[in-house]
C-alpha atoms as a PDB file:
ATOM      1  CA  UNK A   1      -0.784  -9.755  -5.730  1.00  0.00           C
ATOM      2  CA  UNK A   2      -0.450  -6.191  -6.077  1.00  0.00           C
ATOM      3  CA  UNK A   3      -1.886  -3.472  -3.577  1.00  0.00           C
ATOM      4  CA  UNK A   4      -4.671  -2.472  -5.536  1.00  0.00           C
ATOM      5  CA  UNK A   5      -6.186  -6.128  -4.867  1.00  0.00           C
ATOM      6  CA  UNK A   6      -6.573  -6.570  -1.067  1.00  0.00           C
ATOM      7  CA  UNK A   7      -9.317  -6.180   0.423  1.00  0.00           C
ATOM      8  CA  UNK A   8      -9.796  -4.491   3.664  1.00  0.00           C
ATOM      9  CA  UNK A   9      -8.912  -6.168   7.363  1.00  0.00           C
ATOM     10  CA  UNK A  10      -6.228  -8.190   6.068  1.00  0.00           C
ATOM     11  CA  UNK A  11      -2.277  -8.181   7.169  1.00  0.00           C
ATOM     12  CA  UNK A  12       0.128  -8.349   3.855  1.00  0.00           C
ATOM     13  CA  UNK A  13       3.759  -7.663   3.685  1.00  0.00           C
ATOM     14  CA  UNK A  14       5.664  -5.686   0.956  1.00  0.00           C
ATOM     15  CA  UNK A  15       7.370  -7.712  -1.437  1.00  0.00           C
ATOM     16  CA  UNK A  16       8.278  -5.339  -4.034  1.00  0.00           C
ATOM     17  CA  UNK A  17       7.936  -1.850  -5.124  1.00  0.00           C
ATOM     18  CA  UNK A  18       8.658   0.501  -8.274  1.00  0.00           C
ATOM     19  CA  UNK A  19      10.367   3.145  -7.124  1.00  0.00           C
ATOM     20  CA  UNK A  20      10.181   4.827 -10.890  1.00  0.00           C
ATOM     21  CA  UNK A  21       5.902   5.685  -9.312  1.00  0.00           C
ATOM     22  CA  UNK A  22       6.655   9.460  -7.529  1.00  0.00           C
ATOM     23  CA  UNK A  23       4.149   8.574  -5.384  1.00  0.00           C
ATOM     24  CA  UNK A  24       5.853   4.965  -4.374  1.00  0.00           C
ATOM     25  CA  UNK A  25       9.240   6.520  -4.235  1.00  0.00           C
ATOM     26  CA  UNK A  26       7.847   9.296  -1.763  1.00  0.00           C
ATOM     27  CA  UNK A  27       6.020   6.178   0.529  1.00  0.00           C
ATOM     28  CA  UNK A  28       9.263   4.286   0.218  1.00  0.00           C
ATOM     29  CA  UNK A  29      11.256   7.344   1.901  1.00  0.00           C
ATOM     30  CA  UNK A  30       8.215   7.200   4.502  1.00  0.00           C
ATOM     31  CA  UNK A  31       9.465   3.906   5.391  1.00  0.00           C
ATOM     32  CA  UNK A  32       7.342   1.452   2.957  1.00  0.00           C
ATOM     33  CA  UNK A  33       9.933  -0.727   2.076  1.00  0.00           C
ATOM     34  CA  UNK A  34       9.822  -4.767   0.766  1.00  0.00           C
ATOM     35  CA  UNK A  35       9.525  -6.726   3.980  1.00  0.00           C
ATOM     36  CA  UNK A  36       7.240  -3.915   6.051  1.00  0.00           C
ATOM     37  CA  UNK A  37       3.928  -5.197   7.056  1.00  0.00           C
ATOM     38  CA  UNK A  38       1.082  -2.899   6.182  1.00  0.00           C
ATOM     39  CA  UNK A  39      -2.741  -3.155   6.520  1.00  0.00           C
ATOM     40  CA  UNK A  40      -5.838  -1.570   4.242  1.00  0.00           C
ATOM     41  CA  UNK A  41      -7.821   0.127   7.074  1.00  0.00           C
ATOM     42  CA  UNK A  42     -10.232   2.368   4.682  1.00  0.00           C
ATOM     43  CA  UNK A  43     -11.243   2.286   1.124  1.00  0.00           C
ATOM     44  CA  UNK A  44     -13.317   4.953  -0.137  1.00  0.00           C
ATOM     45  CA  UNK A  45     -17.156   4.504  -0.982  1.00  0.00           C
ATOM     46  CA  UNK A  46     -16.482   4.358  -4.958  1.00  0.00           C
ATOM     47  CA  UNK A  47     -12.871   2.347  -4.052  1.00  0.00           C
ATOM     48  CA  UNK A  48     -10.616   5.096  -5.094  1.00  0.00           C
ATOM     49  CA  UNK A  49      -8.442   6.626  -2.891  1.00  0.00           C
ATOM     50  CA  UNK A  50      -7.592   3.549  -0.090  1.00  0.00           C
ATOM     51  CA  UNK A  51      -5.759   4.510   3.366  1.00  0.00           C
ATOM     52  CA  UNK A  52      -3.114   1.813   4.810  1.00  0.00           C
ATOM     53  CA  UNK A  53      -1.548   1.712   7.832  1.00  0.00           C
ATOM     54  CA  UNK A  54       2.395   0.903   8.168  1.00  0.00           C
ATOM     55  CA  UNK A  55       4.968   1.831  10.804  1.00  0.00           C
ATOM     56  CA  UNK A  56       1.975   3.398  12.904  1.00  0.00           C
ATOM     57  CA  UNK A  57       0.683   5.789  10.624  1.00  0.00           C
ATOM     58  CA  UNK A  58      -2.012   6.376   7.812  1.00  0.00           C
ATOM     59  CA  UNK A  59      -1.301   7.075   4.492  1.00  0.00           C
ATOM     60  CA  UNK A  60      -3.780   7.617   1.928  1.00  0.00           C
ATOM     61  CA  UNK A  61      -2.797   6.997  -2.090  1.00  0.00           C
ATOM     62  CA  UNK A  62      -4.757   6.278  -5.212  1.00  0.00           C
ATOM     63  CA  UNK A  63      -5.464   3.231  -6.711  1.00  0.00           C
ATOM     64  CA  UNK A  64      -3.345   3.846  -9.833  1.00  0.00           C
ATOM     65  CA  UNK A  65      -0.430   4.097  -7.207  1.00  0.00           C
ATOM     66  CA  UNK A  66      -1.288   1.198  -5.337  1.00  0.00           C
ATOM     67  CA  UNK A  67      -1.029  -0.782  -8.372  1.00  0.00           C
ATOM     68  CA  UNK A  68       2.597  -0.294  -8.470  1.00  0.00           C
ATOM     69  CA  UNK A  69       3.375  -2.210  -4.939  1.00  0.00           C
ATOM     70  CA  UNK A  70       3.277  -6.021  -4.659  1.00  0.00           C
ATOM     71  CA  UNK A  71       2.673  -7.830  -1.823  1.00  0.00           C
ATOM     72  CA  UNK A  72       1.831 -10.886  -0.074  1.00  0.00           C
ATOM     73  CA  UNK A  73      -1.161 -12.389   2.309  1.00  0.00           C
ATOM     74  CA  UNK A  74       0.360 -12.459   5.783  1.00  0.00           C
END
């Protein structure tokens, strides 16, 4: 499943990413990397942008982006 399809209060863990998405490569320097456990804690009202949480901080990206991470139900 990719990021762009979880829904909010759930745990998931990074399987893979595409580093060739700026905005993925710049969240994989941040520390997302496959393994990582993250969590959707806010999704704006219209869905687009979404905030998750991972290595104790908040980042906020855009759905396009989020469609380039795959992960897995925890």
């Amino acid at each position: 499943m990719r990021l762009d399809q979880i829904k909010k209060d759930g745990r998931f863990r990074v399987k893979a990413l595409d580093c060739d998405n700026e905005c993925i490569a710049r969240l994989m320097y941040m520390g997302l990397l496959p393994g990582q456990e993250i969590r959707l804690v806010h999704e704006a009202p219209l869905g687009d942008p979404i905030a998750i949480e991972f290595n104790g901080c908040q980042m906020s990206l855009r759905i396009a982006d989020a469609a380039f991470v795959e992960v897995e139900s925890l």
